[in-house]
C-alpha atoms as a PDB file:
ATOM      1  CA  UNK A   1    -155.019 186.648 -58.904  1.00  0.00           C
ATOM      2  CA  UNK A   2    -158.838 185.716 -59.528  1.00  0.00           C
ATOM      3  CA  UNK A   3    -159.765 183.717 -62.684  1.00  0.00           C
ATOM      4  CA  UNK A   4    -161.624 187.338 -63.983  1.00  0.00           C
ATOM      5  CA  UNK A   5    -158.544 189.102 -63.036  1.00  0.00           C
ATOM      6  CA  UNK A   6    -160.471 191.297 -60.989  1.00  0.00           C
ATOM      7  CA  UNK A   7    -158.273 191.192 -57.725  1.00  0.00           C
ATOM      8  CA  UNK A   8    -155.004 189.314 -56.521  1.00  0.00           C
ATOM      9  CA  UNK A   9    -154.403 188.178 -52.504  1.00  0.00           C
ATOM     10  CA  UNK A  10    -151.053 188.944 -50.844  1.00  0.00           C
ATOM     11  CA  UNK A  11    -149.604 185.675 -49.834  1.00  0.00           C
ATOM     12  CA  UNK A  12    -146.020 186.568 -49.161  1.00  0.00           C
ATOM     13  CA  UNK A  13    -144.928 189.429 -46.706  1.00  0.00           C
ATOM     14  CA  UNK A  14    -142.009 190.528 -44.937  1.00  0.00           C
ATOM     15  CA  UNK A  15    -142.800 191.429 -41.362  1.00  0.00           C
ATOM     16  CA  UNK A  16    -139.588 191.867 -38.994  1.00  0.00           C
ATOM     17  CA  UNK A  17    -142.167 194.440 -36.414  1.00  0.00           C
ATOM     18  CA  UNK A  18    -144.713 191.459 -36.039  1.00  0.00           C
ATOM     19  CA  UNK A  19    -147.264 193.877 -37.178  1.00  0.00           C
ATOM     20  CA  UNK A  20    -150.956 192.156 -38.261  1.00  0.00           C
ATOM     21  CA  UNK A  21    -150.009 190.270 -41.178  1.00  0.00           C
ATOM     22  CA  UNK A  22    -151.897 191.303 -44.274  1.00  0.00           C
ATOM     23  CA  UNK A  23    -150.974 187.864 -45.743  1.00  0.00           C
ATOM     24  CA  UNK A  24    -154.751 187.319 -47.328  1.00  0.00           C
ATOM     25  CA  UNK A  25    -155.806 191.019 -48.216  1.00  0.00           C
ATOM     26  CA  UNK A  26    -157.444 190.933 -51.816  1.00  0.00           C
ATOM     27  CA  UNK A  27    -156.312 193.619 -53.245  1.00  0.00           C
ATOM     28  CA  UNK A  28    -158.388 195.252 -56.120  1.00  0.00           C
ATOM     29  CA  UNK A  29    -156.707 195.282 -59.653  1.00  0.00           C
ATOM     30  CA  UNK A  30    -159.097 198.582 -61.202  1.00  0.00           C
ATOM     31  CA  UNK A  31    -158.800 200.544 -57.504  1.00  0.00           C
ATOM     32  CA  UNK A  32    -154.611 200.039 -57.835  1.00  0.00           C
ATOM     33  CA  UNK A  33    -152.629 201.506 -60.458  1.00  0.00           C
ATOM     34  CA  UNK A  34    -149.514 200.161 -59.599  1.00  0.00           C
ATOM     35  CA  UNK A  35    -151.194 196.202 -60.254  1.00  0.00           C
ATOM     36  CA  UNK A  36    -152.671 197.418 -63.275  1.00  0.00           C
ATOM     37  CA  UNK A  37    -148.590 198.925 -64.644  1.00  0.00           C
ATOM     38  CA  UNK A  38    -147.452 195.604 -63.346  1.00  0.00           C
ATOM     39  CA  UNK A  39    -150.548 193.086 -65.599  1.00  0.00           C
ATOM     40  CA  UNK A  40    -149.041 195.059 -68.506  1.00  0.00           C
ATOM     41  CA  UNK A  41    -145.530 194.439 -67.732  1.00  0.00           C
ATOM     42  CA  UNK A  42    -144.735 191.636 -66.259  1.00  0.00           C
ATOM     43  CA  UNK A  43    -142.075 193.244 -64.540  1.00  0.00           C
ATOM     44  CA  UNK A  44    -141.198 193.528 -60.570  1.00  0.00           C
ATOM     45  CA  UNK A  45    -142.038 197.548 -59.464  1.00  0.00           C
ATOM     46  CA  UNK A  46    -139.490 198.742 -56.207  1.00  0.00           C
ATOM     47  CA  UNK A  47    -141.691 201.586 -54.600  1.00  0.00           C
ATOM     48  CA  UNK A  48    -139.195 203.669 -52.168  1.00  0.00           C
ATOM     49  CA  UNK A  49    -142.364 206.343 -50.521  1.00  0.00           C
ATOM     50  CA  UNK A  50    -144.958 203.644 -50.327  1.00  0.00           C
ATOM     51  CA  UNK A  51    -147.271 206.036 -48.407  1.00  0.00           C
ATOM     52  CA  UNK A  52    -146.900 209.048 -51.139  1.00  0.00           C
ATOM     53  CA  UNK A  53    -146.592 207.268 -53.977  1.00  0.00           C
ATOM     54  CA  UNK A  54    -150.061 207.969 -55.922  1.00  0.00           C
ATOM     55  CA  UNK A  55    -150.256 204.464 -57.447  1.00  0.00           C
ATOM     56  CA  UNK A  56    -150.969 202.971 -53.919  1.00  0.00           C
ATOM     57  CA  UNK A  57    -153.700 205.466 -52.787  1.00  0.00           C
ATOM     58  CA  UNK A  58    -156.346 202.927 -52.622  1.00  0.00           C
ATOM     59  CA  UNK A  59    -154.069 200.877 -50.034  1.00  0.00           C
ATOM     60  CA  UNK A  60    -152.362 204.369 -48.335  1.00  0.00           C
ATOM     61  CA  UNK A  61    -154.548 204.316 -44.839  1.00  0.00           C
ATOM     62  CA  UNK A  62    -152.955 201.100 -44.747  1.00  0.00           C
ATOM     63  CA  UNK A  63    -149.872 201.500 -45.426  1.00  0.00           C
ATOM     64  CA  UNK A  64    -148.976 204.537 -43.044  1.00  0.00           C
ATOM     65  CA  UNK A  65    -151.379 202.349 -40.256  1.00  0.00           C
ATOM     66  CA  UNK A  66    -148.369 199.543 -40.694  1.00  0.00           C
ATOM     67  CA  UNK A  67    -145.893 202.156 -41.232  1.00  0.00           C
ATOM     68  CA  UNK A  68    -144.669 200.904 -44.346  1.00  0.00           C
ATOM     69  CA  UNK A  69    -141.948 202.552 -45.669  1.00  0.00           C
ATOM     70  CA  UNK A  70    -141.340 200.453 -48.970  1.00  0.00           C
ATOM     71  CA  UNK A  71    -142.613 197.747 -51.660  1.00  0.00           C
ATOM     72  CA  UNK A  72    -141.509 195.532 -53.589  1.00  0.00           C
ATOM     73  CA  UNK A  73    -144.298 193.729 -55.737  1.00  0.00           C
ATOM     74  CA  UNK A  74    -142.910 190.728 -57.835  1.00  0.00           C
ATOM     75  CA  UNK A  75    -145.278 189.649 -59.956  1.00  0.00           C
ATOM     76  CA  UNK A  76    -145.599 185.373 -59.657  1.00  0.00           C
ATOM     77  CA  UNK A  77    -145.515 183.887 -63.270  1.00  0.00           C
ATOM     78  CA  UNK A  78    -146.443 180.215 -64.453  1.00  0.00           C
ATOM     79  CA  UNK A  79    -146.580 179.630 -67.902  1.00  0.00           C
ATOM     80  CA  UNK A  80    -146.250 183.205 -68.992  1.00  0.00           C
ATOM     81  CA  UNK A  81    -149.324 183.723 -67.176  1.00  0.00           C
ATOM     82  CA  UNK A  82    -149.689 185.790 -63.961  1.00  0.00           C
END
């Protein structure tokens, strides 16, 4: 995540298609309700529908290009800061 908390960058992925990677896609934190849940929680969200679920609409075209099916988004913390 950015100093302004802005945006974070994906920088762990599992990939067993050998799909594009999207290790490196900034994700935007005020375009993705799902980040912002997570910033207030602290806490590791499962998402079973990725491509329905209405917290990842920003990243939906995506996820259904990639065929994702589901998420898991564990949140990295260092010194009780994300």
């Amino acid at each position: 995540m950015n100093a302004n908390r802005t945006y974070l960058t994906v920088f762990a992925e599992y990939n067993a298609l050998n799909l594009p990677t999207t290790l490196g896609t900034v994700i935007s934190v005020s375009q993705t309700p799902i980040i912002q849940t997570i910033l207030k929680s602290h806490s590791p969200v499962v998402v079973a529908d990725a491509q329905n679920d209405p917290r990842l609409v920003s990243l939906r075209e995506e996820l259904i290009r990639r065929d994702t099916i589901s998420v898991l988004i564990v949140p990295v913390i260092v010194n009780g800061r994300l």
